[in-house]
PDB file of N, CA and C in Angstrom:
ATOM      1  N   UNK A   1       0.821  -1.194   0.000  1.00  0.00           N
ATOM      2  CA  UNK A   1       0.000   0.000   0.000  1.00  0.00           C
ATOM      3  C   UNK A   1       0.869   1.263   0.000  1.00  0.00           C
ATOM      4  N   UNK A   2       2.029   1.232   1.076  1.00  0.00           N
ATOM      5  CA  UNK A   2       2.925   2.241   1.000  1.00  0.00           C
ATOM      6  C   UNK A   2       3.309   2.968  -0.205  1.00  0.00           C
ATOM      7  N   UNK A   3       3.639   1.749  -1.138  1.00  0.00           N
ATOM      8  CA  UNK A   3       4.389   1.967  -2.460  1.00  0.00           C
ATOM      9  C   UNK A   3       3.604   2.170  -3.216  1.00  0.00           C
ATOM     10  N   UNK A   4       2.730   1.548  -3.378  1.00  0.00           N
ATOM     11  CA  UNK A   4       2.016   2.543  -4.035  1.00  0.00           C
ATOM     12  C   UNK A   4       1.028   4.060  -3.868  1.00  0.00           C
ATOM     13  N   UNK A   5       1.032   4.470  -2.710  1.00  0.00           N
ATOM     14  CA  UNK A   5       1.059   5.709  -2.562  1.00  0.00           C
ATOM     15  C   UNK A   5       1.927   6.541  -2.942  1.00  0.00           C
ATOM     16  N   UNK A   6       3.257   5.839  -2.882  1.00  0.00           N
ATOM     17  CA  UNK A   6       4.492   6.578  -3.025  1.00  0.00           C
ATOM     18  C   UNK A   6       4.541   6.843  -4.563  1.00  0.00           C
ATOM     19  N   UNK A   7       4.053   5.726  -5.130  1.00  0.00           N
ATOM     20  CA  UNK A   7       4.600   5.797  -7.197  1.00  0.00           C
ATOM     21  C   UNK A   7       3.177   6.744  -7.506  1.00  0.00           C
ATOM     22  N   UNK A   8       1.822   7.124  -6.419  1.00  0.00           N
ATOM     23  CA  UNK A   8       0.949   8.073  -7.298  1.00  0.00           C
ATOM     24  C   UNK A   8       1.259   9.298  -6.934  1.00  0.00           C
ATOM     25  N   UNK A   9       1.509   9.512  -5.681  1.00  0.00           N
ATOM     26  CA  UNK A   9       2.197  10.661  -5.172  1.00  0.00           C
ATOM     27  C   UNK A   9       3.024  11.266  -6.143  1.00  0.00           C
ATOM     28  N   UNK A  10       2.396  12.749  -6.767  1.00  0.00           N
ATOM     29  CA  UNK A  10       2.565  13.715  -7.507  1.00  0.00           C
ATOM     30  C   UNK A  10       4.038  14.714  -6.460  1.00  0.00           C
ATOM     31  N   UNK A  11       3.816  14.662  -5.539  1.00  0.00           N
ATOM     32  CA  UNK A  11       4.699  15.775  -4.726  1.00  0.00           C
ATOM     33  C   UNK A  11       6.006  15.134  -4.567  1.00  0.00           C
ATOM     34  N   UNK A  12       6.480  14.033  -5.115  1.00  0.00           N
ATOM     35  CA  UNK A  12       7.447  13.260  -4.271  1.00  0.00           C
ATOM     36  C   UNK A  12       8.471  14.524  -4.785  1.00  0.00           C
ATOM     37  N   UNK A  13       9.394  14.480  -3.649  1.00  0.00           N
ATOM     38  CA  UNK A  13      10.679  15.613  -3.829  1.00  0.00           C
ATOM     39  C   UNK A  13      11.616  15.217  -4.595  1.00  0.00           C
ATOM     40  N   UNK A  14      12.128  14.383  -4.850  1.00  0.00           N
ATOM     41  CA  UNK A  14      12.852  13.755  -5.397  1.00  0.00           C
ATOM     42  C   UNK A  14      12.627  13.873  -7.161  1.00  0.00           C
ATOM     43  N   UNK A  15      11.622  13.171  -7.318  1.00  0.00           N
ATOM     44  CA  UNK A  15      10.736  14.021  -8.731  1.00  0.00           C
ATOM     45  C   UNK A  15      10.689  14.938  -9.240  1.00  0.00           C
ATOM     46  N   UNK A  16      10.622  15.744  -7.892  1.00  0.00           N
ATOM     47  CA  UNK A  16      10.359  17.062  -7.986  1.00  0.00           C
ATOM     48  C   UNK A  16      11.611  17.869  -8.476  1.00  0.00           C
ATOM     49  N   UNK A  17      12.841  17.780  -7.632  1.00  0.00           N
ATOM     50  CA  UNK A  17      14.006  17.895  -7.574  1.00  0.00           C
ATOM     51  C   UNK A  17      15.133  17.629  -9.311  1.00  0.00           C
ATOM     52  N   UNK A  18      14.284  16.410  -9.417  1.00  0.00           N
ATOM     53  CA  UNK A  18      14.953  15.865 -11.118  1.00  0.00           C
ATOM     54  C   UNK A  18      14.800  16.704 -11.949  1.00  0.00           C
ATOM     55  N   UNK A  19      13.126  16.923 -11.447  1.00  0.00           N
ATOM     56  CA  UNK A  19      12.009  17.913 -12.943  1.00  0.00           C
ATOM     57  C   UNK A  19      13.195  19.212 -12.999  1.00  0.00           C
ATOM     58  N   UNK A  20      13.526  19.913 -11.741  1.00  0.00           N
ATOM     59  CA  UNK A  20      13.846  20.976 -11.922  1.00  0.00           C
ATOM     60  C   UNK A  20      15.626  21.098 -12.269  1.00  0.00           C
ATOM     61  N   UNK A  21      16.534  19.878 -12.130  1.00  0.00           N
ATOM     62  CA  UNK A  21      17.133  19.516 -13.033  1.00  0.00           C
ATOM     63  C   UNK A  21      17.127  19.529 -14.048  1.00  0.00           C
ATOM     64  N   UNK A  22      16.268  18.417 -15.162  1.00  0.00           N
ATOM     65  CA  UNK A  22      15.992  18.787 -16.305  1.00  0.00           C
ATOM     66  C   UNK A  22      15.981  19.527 -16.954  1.00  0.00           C
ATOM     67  N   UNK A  23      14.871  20.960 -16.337  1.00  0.00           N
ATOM     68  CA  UNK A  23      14.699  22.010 -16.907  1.00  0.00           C
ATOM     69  C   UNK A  23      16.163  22.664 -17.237  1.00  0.00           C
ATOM     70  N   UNK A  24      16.757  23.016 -15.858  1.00  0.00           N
ATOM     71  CA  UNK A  24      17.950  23.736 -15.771  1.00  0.00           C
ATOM     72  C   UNK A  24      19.100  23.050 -16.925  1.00  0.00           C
ATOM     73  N   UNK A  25      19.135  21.678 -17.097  1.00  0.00           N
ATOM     74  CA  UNK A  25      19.949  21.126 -18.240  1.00  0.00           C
ATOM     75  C   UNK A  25      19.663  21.537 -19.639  1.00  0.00           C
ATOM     76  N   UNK A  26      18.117  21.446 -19.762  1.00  0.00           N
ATOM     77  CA  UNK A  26      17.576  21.816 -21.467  1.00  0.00           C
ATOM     78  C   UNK A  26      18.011  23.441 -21.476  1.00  0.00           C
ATOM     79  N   UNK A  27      17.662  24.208 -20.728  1.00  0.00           N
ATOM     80  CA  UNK A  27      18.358  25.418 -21.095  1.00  0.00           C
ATOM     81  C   UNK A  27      19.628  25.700 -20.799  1.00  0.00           C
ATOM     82  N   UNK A  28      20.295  25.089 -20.539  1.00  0.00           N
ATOM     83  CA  UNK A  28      21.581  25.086 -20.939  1.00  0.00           C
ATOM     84  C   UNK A  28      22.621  24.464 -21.738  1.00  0.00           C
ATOM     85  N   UNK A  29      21.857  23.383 -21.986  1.00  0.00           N
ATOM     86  CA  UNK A  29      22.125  22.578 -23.335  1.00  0.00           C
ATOM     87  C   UNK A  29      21.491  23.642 -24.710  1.00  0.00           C
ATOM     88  N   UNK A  30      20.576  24.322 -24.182  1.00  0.00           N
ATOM     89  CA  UNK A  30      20.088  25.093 -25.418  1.00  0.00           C
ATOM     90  C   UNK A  30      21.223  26.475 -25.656  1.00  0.00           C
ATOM     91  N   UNK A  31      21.570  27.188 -24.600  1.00  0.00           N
ATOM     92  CA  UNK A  31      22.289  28.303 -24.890  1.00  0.00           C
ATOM     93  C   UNK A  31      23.754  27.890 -24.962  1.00  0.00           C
ATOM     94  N   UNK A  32      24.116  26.347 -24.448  1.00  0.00           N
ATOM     95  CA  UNK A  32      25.672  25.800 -25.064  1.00  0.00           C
ATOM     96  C   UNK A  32      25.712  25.773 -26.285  1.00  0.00           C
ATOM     97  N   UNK A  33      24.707  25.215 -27.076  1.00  0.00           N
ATOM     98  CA  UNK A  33      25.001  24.840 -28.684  1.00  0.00           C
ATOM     99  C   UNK A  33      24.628  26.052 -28.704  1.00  0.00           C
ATOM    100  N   UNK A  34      23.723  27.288 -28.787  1.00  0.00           N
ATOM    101  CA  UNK A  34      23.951  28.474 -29.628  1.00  0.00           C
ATOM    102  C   UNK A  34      24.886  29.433 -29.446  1.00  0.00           C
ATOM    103  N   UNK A  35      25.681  29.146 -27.834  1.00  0.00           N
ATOM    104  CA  UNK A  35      27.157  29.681 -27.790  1.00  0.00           C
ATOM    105  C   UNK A  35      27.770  29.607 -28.885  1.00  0.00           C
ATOM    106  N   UNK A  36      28.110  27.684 -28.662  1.00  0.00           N
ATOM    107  CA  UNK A  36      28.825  27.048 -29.863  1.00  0.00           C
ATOM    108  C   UNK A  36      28.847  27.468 -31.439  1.00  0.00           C
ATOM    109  N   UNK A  37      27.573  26.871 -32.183  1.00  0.00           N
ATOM    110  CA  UNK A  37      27.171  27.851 -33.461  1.00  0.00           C
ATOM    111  C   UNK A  37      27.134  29.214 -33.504  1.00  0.00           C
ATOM    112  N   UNK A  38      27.179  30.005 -32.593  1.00  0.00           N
ATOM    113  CA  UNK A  38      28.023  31.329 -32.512  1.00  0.00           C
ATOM    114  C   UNK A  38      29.582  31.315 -32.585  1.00  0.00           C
ATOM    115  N   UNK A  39      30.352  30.896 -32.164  1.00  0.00           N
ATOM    116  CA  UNK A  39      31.520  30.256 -32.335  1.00  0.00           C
ATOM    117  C   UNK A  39      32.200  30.130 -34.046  1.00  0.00           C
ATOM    118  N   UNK A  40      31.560  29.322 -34.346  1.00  0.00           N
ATOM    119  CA  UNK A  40      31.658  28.732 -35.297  1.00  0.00           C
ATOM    120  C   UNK A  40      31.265  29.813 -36.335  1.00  0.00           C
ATOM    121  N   UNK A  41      30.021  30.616 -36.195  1.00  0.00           N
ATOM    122  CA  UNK A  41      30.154  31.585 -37.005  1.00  0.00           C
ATOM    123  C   UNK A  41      31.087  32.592 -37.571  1.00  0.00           C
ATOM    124  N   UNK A  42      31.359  33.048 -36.244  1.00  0.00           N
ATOM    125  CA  UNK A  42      32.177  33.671 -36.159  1.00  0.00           C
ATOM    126  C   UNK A  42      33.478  33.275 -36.970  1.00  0.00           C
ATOM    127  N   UNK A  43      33.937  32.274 -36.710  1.00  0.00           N
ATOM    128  CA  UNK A  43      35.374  31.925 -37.165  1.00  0.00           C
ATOM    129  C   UNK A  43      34.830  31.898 -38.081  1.00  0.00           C
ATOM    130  N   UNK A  44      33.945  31.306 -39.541  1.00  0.00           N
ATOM    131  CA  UNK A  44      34.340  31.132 -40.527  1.00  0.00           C
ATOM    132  C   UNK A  44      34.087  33.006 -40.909  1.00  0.00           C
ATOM    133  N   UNK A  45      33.093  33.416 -40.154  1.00  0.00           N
ATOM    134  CA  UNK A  45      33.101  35.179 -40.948  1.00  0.00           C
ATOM    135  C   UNK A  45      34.891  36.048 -40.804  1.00  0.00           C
ATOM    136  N   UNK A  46      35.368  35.287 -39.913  1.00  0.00           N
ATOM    137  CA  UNK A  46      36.809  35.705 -39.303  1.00  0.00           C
ATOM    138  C   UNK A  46      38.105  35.296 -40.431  1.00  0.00           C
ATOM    139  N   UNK A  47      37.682  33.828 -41.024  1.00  0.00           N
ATOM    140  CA  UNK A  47      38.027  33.274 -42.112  1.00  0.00           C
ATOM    141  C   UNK A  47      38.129  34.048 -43.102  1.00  0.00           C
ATOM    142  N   UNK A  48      37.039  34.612 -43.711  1.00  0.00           N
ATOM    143  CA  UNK A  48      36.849  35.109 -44.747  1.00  0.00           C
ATOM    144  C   UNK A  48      37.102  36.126 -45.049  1.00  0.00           C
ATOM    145  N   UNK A  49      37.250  36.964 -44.045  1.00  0.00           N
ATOM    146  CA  UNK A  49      37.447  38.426 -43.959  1.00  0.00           C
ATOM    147  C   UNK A  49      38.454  38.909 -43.401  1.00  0.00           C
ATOM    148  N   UNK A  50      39.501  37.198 -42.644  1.00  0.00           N
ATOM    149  CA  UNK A  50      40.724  38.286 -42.154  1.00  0.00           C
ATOM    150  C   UNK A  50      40.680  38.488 -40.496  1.00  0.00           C
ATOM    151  N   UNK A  51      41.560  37.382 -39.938  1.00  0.00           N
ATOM    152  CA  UNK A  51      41.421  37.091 -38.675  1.00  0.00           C
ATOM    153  C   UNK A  51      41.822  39.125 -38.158  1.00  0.00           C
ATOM    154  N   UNK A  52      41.082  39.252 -36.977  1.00  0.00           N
ATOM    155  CA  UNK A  52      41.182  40.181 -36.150  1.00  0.00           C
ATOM    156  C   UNK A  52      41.687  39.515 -34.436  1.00  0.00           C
ATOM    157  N   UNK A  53      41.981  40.538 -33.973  1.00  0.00           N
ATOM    158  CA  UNK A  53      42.115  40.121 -32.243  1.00  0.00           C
ATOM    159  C   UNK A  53      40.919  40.179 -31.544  1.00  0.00           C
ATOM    160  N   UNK A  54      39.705  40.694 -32.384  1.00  0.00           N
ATOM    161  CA  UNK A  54      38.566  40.752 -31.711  1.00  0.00           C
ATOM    162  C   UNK A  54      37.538  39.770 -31.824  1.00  0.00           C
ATOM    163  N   UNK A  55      38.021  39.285 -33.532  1.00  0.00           N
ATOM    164  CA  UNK A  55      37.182  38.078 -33.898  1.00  0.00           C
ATOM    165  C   UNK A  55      37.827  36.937 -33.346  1.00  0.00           C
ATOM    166  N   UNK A  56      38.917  36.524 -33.039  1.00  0.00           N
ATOM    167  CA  UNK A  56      39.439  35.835 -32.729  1.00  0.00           C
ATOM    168  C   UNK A  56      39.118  35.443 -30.746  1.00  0.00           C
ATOM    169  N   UNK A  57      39.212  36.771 -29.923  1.00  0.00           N
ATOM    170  CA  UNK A  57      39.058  36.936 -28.986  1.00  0.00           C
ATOM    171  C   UNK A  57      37.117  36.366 -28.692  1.00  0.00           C
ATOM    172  N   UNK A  58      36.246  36.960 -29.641  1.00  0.00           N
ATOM    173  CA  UNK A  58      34.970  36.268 -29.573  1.00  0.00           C
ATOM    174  C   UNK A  58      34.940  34.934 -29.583  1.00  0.00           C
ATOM    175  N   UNK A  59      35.771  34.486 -30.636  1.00  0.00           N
ATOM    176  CA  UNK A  59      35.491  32.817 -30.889  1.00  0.00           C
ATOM    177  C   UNK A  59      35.999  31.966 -29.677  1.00  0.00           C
ATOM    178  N   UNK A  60      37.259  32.548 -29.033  1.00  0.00           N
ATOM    179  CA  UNK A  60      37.951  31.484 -28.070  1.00  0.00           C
ATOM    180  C   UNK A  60      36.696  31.721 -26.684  1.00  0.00           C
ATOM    181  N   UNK A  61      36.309  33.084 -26.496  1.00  0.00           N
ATOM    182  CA  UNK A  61      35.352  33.289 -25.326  1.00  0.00           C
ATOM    183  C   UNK A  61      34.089  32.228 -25.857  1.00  0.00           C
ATOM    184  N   UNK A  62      33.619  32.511 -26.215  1.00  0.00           N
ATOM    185  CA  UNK A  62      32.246  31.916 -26.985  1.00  0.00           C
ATOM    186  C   UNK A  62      32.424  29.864 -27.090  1.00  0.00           C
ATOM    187  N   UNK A  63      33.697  29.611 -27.547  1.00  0.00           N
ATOM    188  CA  UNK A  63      34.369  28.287 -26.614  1.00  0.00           C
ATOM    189  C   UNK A  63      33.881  28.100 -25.281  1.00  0.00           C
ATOM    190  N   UNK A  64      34.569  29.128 -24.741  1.00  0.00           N
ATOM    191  CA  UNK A  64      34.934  28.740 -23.351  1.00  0.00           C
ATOM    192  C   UNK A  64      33.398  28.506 -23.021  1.00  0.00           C
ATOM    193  N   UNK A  65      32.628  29.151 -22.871  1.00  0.00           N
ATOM    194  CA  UNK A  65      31.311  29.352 -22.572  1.00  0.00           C
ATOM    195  C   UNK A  65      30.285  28.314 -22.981  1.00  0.00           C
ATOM    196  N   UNK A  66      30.633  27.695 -24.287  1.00  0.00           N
ATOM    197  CA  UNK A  66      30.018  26.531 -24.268  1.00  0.00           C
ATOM    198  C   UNK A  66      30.406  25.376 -23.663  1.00  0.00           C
ATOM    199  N   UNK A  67      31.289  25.328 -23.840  1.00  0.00           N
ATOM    200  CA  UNK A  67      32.333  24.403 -23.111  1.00  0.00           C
ATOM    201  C   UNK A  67      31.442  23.905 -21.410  1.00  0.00           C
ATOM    202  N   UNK A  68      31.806  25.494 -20.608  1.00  0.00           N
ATOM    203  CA  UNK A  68      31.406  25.290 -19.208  1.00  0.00           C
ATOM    204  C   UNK A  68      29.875  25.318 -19.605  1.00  0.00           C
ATOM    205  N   UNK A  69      29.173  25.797 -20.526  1.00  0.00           N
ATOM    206  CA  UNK A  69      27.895  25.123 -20.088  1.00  0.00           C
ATOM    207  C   UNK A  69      27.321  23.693 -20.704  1.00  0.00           C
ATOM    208  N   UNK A  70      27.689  23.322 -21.532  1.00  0.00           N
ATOM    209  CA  UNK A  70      27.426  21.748 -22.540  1.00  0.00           C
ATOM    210  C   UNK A  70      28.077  20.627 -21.644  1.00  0.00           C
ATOM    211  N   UNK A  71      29.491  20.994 -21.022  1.00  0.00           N
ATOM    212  CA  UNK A  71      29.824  19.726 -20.108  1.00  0.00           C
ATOM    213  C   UNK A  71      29.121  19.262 -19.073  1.00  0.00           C
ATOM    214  N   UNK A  72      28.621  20.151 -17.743  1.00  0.00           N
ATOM    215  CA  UNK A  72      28.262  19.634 -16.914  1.00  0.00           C
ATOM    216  C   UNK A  72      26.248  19.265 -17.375  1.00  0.00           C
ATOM    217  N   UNK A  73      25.989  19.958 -18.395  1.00  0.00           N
ATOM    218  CA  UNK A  73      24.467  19.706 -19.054  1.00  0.00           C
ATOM    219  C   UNK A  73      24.134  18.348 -19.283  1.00  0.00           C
ATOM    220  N   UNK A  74      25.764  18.188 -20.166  1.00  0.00           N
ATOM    221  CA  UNK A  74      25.393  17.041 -20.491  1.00  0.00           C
ATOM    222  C   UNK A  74      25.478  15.263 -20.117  1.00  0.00           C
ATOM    223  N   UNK A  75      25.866  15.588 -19.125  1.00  0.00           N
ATOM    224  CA  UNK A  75      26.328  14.697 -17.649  1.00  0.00           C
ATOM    225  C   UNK A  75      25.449  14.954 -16.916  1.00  0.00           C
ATOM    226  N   UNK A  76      24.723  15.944 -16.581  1.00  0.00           N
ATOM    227  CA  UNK A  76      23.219  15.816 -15.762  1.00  0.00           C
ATOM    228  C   UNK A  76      22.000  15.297 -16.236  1.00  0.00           C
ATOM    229  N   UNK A  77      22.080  15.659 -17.664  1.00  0.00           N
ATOM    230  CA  UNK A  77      20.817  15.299 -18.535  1.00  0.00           C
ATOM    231  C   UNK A  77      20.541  13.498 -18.382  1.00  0.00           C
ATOM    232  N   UNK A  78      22.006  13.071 -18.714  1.00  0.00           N
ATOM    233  CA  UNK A  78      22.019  11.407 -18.895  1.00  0.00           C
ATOM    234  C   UNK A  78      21.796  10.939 -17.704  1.00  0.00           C
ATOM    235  N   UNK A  79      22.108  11.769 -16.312  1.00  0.00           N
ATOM    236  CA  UNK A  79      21.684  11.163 -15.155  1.00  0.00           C
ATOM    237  C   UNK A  79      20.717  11.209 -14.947  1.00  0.00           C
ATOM    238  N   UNK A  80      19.778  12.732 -15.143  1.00  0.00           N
ATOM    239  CA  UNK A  80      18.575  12.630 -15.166  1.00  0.00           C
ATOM    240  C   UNK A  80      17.665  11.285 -15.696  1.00  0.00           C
ATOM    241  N   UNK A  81      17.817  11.313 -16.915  1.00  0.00           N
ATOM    242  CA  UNK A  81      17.091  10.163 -17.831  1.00  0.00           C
ATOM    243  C   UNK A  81      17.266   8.541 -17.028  1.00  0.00           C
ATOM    244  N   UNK A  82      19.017   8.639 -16.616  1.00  0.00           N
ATOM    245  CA  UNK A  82      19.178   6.837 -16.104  1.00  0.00           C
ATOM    246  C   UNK A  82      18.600   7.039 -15.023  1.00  0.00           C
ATOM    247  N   UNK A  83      18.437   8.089 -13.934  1.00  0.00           N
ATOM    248  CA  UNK A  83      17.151   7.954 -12.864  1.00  0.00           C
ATOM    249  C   UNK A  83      15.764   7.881 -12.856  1.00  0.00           C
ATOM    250  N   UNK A  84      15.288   8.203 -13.673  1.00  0.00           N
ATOM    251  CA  UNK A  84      13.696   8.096 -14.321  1.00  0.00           C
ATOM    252  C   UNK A  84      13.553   6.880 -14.833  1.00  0.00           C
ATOM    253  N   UNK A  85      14.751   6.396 -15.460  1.00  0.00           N
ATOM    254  CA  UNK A  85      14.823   4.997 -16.386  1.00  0.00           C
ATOM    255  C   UNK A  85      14.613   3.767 -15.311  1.00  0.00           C
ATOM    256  N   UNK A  86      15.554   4.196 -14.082  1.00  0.00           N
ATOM    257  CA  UNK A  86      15.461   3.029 -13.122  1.00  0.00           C
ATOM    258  C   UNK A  86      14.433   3.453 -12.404  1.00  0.00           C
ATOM    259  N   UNK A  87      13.670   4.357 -11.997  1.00  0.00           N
ATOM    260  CA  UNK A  87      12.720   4.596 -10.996  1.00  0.00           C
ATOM    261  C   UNK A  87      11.521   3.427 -11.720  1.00  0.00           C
ATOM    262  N   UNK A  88      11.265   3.571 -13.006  1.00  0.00           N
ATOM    263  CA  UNK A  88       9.995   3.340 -13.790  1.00  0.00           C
ATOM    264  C   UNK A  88      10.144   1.534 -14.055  1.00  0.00           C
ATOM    265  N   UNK A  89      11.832   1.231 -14.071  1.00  0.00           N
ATOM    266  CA  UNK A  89      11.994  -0.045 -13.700  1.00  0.00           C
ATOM    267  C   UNK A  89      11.423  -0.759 -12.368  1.00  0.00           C
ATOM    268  N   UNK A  90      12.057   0.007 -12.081  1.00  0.00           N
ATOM    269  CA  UNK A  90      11.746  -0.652 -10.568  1.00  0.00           C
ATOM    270  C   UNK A  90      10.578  -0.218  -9.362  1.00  0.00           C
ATOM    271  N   UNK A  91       9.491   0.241 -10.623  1.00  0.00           N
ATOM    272  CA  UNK A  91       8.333   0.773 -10.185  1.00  0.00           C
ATOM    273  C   UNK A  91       8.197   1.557  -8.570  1.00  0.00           C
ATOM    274  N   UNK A  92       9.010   2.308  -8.798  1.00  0.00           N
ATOM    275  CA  UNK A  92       8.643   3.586  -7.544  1.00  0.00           C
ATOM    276  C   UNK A  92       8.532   4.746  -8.087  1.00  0.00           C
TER     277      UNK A  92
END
């Protein structure tokens, strides 16, 4: 009876806690890759036109920035998912 109070139980914290994980991963998985493809823009417009210290200075920042936000995103996201994956296994 417990347990299953526990698997209808909408409030569980833990759930709760993931959900708001998630969220925080998708938007930052979202503004890593448009760091990134900013990046990338950049260098090839930098390409074409003749490296600068400024275009150059955008592209390595605009790195960095995806970088720190796509790594730890994307190592939370997969945990997220393998915890939902085993919760729904193992019916709790």
């Amino acid at each position: 009876m417990a347990d299953e109070q526990r698997r209808l139980n909408p409030t569980d914290q833990v759930r709760q806690r993931r959900a708001v994980v998630a969220r925080w991963t998708l938007l930052a998985n979202r503004v890593g890759y448009l760091v990134l493809a900013l990046a990338v823009a950049t260098f090839i417009i930098a390409f074409a036109i003749g490296f600068s210290s400024v275009l150059a200075t955008t592209v390595v920042v605009c790195l960095i920035i995806s970088f720190v936000l796509l790594a730890p995103s994307i190592v939370l996201g997969y945990a997220v998912k393998a915890a939902e994956r085993e919760d729904l296994e193992n019916n709790l």
